[in-house]
Protein backbone atom coordinates (compact mmCIF):
# COMPACT_ATOMS: atom_id res chain seq x y z
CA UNK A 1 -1.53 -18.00 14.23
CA UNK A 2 1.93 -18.91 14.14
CA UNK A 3 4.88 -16.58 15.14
CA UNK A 4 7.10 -15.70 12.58
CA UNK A 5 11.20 -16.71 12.30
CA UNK A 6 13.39 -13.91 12.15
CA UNK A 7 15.84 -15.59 9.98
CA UNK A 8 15.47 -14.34 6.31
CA UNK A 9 17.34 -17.31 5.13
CA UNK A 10 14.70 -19.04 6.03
CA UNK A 11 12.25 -17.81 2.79
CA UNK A 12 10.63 -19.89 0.27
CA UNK A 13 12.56 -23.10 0.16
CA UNK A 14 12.42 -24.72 -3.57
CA UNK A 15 10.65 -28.06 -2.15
CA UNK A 16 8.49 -25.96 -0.36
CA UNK A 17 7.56 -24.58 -3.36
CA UNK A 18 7.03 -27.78 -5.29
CA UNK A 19 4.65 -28.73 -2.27
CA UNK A 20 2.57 -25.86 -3.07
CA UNK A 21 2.56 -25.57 -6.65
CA UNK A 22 1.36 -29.46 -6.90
CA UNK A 23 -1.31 -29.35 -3.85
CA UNK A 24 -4.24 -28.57 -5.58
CA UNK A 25 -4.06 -32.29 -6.48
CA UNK A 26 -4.94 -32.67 -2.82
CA UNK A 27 -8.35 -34.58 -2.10
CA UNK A 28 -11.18 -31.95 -0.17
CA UNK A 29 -14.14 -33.90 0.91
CA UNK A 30 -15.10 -31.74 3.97
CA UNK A 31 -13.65 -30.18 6.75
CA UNK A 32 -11.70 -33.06 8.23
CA UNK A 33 -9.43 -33.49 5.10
CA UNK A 34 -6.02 -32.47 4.38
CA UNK A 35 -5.13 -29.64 2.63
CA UNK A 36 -1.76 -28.65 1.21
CA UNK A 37 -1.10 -26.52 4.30
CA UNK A 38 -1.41 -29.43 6.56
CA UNK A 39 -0.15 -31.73 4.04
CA UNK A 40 3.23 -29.68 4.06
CA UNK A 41 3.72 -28.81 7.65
CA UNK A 42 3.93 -25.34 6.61
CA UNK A 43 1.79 -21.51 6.37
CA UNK A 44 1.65 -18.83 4.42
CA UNK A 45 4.09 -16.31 4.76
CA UNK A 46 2.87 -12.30 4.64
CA UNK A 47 5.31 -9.71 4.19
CA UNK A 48 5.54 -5.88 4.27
CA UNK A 49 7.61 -3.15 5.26
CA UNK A 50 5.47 -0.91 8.23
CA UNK A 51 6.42 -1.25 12.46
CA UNK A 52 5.20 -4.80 13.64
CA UNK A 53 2.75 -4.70 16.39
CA UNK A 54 -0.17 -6.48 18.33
CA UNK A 55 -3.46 -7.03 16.52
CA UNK A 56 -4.54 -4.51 18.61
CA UNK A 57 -2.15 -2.13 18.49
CA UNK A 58 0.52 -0.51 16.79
CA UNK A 59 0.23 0.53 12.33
CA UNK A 60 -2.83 -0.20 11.21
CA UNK A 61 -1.59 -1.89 8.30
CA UNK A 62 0.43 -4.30 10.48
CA UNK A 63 -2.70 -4.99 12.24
CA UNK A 64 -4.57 -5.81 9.11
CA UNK A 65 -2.17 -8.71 8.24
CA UNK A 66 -2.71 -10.06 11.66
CA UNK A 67 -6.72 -9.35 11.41
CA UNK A 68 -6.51 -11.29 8.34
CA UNK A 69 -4.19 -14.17 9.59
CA UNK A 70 -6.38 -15.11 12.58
CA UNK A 71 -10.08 -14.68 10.81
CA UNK A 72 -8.86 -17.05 7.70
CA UNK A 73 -7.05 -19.81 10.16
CA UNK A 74 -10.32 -19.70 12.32
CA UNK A 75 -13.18 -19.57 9.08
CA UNK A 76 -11.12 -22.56 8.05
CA UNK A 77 -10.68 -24.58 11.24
CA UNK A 78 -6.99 -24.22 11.41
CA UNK A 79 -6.40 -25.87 8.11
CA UNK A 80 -4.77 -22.35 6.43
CA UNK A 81 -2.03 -20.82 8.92
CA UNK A 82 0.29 -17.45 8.31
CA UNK A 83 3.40 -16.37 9.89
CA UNK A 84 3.70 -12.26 9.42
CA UNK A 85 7.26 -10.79 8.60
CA UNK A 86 6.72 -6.81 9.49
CA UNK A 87 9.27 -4.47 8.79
CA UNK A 88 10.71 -5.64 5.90
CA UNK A 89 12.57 -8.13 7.87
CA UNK A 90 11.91 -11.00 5.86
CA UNK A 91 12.78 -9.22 2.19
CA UNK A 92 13.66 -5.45 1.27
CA UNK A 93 10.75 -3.37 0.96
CA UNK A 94 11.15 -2.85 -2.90
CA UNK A 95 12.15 -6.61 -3.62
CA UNK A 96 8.42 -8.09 -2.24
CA UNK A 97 6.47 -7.30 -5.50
CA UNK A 98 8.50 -9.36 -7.63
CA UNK A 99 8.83 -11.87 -5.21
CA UNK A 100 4.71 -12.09 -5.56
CA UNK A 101 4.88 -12.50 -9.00
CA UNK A 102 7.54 -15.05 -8.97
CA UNK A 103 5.75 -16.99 -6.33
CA UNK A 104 8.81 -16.21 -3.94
CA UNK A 105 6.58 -14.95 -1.90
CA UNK A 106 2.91 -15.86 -0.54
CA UNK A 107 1.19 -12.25 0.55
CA UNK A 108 2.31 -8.54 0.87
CA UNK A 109 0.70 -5.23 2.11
CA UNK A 110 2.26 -2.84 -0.42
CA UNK A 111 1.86 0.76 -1.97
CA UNK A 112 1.20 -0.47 -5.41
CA UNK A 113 3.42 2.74 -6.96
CA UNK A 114 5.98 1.18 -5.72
CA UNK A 115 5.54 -1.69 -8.22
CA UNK A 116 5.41 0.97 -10.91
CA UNK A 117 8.91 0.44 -12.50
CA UNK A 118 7.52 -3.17 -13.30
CA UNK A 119 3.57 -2.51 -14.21
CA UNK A 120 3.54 0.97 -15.49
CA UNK A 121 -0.14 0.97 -15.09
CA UNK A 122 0.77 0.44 -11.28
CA UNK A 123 1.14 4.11 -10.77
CA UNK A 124 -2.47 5.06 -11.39
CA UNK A 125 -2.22 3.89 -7.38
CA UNK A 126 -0.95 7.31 -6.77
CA UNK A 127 -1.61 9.44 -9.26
CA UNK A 128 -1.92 13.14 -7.38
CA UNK A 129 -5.09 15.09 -6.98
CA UNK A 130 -6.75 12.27 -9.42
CA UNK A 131 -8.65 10.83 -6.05
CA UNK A 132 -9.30 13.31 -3.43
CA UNK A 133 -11.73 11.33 -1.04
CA UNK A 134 -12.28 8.17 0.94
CA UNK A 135 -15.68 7.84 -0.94
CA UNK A 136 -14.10 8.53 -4.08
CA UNK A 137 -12.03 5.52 -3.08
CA UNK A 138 -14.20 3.24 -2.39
CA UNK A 139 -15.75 3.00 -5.67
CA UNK A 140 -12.56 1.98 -7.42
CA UNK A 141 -12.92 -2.11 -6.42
CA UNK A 142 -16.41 -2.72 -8.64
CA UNK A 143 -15.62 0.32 -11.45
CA UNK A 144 -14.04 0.14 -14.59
CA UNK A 145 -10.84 1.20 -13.44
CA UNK A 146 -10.69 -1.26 -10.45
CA UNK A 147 -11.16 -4.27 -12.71
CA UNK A 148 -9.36 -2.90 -15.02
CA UNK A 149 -6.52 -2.44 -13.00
CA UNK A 150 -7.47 -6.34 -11.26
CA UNK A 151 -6.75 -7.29 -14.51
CA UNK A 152 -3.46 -6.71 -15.25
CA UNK A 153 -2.36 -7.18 -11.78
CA UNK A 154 -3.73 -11.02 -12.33
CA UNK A 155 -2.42 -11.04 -15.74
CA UNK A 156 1.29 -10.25 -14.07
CA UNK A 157 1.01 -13.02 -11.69
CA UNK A 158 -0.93 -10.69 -8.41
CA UNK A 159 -4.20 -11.24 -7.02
CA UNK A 160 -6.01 -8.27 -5.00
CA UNK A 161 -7.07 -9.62 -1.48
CA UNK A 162 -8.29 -6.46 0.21
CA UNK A 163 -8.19 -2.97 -1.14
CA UNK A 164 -6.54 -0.60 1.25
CA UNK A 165 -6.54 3.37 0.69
CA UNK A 166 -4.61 5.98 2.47
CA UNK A 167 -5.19 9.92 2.62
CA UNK A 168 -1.71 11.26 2.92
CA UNK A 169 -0.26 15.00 3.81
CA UNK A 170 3.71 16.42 3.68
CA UNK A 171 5.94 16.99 6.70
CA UNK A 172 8.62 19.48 6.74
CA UNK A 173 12.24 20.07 8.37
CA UNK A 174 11.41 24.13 7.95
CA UNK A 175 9.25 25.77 5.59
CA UNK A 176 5.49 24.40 5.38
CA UNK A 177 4.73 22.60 2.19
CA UNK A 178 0.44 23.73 0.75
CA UNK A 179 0.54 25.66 -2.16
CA UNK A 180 2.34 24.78 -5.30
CA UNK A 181 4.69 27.87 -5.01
CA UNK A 182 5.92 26.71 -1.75
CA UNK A 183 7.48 23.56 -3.30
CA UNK A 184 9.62 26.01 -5.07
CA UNK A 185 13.47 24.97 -4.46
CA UNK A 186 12.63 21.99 -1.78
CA UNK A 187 13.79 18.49 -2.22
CA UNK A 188 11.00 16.65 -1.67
CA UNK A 189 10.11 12.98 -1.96
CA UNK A 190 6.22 12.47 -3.34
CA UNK A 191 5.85 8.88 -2.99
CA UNK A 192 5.40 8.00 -7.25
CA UNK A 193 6.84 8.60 -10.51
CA UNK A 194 3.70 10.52 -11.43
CA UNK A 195 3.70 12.55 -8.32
CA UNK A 196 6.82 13.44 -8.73
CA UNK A 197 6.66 14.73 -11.83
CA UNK A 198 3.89 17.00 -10.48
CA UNK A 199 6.24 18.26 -7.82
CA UNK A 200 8.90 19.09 -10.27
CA UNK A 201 6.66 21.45 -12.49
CA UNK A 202 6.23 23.23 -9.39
CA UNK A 203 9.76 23.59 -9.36
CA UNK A 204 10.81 21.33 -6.46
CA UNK A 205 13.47 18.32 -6.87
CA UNK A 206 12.45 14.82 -5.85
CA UNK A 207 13.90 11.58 -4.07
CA UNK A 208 12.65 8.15 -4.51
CA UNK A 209 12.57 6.13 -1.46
CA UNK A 210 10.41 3.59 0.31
CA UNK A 211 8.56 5.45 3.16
CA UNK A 212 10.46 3.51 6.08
CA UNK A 213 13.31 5.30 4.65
CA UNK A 214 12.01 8.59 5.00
CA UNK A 215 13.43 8.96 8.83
CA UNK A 216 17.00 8.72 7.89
CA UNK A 217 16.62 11.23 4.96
CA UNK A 218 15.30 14.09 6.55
CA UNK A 219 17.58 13.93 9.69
CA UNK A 220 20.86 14.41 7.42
CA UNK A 221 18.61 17.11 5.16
CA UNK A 222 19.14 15.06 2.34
CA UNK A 223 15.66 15.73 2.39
CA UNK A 224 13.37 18.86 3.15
CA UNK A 225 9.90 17.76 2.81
CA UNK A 226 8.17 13.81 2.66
CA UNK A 227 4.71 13.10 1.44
CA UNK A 228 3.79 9.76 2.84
CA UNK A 229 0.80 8.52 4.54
CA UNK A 230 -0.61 9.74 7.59
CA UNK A 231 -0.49 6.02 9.02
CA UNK A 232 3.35 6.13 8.15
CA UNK A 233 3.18 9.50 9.50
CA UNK A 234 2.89 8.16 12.69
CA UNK A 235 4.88 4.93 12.70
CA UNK A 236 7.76 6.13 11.66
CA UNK A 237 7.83 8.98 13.88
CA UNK A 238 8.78 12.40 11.77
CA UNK A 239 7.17 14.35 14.63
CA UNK A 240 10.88 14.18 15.68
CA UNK A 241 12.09 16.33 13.21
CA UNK A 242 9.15 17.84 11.35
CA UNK A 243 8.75 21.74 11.97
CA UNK A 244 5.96 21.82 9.75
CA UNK A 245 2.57 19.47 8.89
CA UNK A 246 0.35 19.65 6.28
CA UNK A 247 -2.77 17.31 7.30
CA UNK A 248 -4.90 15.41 5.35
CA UNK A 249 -7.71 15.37 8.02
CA UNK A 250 -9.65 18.06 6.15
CA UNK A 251 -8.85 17.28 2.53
CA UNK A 252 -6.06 15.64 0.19
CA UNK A 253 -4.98 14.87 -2.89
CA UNK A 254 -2.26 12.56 -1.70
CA UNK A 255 -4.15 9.29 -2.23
CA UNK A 256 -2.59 5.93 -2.12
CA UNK A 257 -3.86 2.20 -2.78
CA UNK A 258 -2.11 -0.30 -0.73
CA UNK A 259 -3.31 -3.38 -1.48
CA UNK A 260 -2.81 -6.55 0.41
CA UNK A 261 -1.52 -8.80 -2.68
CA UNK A 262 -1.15 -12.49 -2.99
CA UNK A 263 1.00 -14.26 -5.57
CA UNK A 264 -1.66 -15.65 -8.02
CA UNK A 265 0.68 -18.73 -8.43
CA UNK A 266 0.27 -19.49 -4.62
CA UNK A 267 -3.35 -18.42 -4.99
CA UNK A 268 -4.13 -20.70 -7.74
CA UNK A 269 -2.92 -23.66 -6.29
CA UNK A 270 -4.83 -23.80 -3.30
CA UNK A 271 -7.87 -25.44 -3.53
CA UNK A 272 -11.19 -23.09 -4.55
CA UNK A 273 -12.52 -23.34 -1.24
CA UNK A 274 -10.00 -21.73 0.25
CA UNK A 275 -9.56 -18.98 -2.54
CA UNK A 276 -13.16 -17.93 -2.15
CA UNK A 277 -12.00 -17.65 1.98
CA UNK A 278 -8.89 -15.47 1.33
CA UNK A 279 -11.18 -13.14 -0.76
CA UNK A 280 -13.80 -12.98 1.60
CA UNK A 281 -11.49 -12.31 4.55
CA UNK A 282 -9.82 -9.65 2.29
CA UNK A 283 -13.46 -7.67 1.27
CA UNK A 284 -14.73 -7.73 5.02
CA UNK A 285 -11.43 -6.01 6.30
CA UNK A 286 -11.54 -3.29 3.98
CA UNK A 287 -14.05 -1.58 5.73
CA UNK A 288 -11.61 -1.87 9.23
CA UNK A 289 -8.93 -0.23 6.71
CA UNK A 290 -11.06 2.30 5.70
CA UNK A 291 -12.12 3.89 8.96
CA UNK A 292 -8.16 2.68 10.50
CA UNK A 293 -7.11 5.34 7.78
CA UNK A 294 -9.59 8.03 8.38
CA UNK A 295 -8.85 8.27 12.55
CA UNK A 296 -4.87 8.21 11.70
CA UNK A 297 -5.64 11.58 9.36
CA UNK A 298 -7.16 12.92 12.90
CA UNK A 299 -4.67 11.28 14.79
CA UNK A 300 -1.60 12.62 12.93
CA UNK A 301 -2.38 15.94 12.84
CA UNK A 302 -2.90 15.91 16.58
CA UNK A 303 0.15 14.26 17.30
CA UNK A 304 2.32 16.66 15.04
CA UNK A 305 0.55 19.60 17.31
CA UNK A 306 1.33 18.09 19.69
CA UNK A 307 4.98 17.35 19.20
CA UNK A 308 5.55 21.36 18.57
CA UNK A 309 4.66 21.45 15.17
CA UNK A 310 2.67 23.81 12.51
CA UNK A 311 -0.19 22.19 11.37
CA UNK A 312 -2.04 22.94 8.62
CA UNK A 313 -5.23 22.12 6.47
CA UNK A 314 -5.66 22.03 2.74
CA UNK A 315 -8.91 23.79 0.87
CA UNK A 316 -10.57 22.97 -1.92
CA UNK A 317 -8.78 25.88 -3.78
CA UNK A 318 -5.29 24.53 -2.48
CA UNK A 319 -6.45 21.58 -4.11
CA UNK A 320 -7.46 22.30 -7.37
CA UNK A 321 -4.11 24.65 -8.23
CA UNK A 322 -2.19 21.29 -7.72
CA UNK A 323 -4.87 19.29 -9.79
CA UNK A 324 -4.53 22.01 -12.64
CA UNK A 325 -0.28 21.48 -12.56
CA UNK A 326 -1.10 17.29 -12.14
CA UNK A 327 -3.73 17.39 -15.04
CA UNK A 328 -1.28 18.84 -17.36
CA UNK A 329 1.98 16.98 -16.42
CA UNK A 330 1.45 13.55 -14.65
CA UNK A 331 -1.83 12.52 -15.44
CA UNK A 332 -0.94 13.34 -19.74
CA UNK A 333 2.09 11.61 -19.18
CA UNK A 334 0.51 8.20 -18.08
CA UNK A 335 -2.19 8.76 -20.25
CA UNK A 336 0.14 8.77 -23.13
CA UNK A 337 2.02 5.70 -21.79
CA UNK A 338 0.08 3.38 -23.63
CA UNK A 339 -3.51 2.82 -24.33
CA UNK A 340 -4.45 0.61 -21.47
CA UNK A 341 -3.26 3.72 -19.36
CA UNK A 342 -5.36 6.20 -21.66
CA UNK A 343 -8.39 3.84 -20.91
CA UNK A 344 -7.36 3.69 -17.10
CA UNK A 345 -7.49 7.60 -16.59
CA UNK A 346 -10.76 8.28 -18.78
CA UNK A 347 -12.33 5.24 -16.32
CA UNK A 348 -10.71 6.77 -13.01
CA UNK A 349 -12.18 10.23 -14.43
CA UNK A 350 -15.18 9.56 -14.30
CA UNK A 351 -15.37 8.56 -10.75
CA UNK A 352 -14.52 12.39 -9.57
C-alpha cells in the first residue's frame, strides 16, 4: 500500500479522472494484464475524518481503511492500490459525500447522517432509540430497509462497501446526561437532524457539528454535553474535559451506520472483476468492525473511569422513555418526509 501525500492540492486531477472514467475499455484476460490502475500510474484514494494510525493500532475505523487497502492490493496481485487520507486532511469532513457522488472522490468512511442534508432518507442512519443492538444491526445489510436504503444510495451516485455500526453514549462538562429530564436546559450536540429533534422535545438545545469538532466545543462551553461514538469517544480524547459518561457498554439507543462508501462512478468503471473484490473485501471486514465497536463500548467506559470521570449505564427503562419522546417526534417526522421514508421506518420496524 502506498503512503498517502499530504498536499490537498493534490486531489482528483481532471485527466486523472478521464483515465478512470474510460478504463473499463481496458482488455482483462488474466492476472498478468493491465488494468486501469496500472494503466494510469495511479490508486485509489480513501478519505475520512477520524485520527490516522497503524493497521494495528490507533481508531478502529482508520484501521479498517488500511485493513481494506492491503487485503484488496494483495487478493488482486498488486494490480488495485490505495493511498488513505485520515483526518480529514485531504477534504473537510462534511465536503467528502458529495465529492463521492461527483466522482471527486474514490472511497470514504462516513456517518451517513451526515449526508442527510443531501439524501433525506440518509438520516434513518441515526435515527435514536430506532436500533438499540449490535444484533439488531446486523440484520439491516440483507432486510428490506438495507436494500432499500442500498438503493437510493446507488441511485445518488454511492455504492456500500462494508457496513459499519457504532453503539454510541453522551459525555458531559458537568451534569450527567441518562434520563430525558436531565437534557433539560443543556446544549447538546446529538449527532443527526432526527436526533436532535428528539433532544429538543426533551427540552435541550442542539449544535450541529462533525464529531472531530466536538473537542473544541466543549472546552469553550459552547457546548455542555456530545453524543458521539464510543470509538470517537476515545480518539478524540473528551476524557480531558468530560466530568460525566454515559456508556453504551450495557445498552444504547445511540446507533450509527458508518459506511465505508465508494463513488459508484469510480466503481462502475473498473472492470467487474475487481468490483466483485472491493465488495468482498468490504463484507469480510464487517465482522472486524463489528466486534472493533463492541470492545471500544468496554474500552471507553473504562478509560472515562479512569480519567476521573462518572460513569454510568443505561436500562432498558432509560431506554424506552427516550424511544416513547423519539417515536412521537423524530421518527413521525421522517416518516412523513416522503413515502420512501414512510416505507423505510415500517421496514426498519420490523427488525426491533
Amino acid at each position: 500500500m502506498t503512503h498517502p501525500s499530504n498536499n490537498p492540492t493534490s486531489l482528483i486531477s481532471t485527466s486523472r479522472r478521464k483515465l478512470i472514467l474510460g478504463a473499463s475499455a481496458l482488455p482483462l484476460v488474466g492476472s498478468g494484464s493491465l488494468t486501469w490502475a496500472q494503466a494510469a500510474g495511479t490508486s485509489l484514494k480513501i478519505s475520512h475524518q477520524f485520527p490516522g494510525g497503524t493497521i494495528d493500532k490507533g481508531d478502529f475505523r482508520d484501521r479498517l481503511c488500511r485493513k481494506f487497502a492491503v487485503e484488496v492490493e494483495k487478493r488482486s496481485n498488486g494490480a488495485m492500490k490505495f493511498d488513505i487520507y485520515p483526518g480529514s486532511s485531504l477534504m473537510k469532513t462534511n465536503a467528502q459525500f458529495g465529492a463521492i457522488r461527483k466522482g471527486a472522490l474514490d472511497i470514504t468512511l462516513f456517518p451517513l447522517p451526515y449526508a442527510g442534508g443531501e439524501i433525506v432518507e440518509a438520516n434513518i442512519g441515526l435515527m435514536p432509540a430506532l436500533v438499540t443492538s449490535y444484533e439488531q444491526a446486523a440484520k439491516w445489510k440483507t432486510a428490506e430497509v438495507g436494500r432499500m436504503l442500498s438503493k437510493i444510495l446507488e441511485d445518488k451516485g454511492v455504492v456500500i462497501l462494508s457496513w459499519i455500526w457504532q453503539a454510541g453514549g453522551v459525555a458531559s462538562r458537568n451534569k450527567a446526561l441518562i434520563n430525558p429530564d436531565d437534557a433539560k436546559g443543556m446544549k447538546i450536540r446529538g449527532g443527526s437532524r432526527e436526533f436532535d429533534m428528539m433532544l429538543k422535545a426533551a427540552g435541550a438545545s442542539v449544535l450541529s457539528l462533525p464529531s472531530n469538532e466536538i473537542y473544541a466545543a466543549m472546552q469553550t462551553g459552547a457546548m455542555d454535553a456530545a453524543f458521539t461514538s464510543s470509538t470517537s469517544f476515545i480518539s478524540f480524547k473528551l476524557e480531558e474535559i468530560a466530568k460525566s459518561f454515559t456508556s453504551a457498554q450495557n445498552k444504547s439507543y445511540w446507533f450509527m451506520l458508518e459506511p465505508l462508501l465508494m463513488s459508484k462512478k469510480i466503481f462502475d468503471a473498473l472492470p467487474k472483476e475487481q468490483r466483485d473484490l472491493l465488495m468482498a473485501v468490504g463484507a469480510d471486514l464487517e465482522a472486524f468492525g463489528t466486534a472493533a465497536a463492541i470492545q471500544d463500548d468496554k474500552e471507553a467506559a473504562a478509560i472515562y473511569a479512569q480519567a476521573g470521570a462518572k460513569v454510568y449505564e443505561l436500562d432498558d427503562a432509560t431506554i424506552a422513555k427516550w424511544k416513547e419522546i423519539a417515536s412521537k417526534t423524530a421518527w413521525k417526522d421522517f416518516a412523513e418526509r416522503n413515502a420512501t421514508c414512510a416505507a423505510m421506518m415500517k421496514a426498519a420496524q420490523s427488525l426491533a
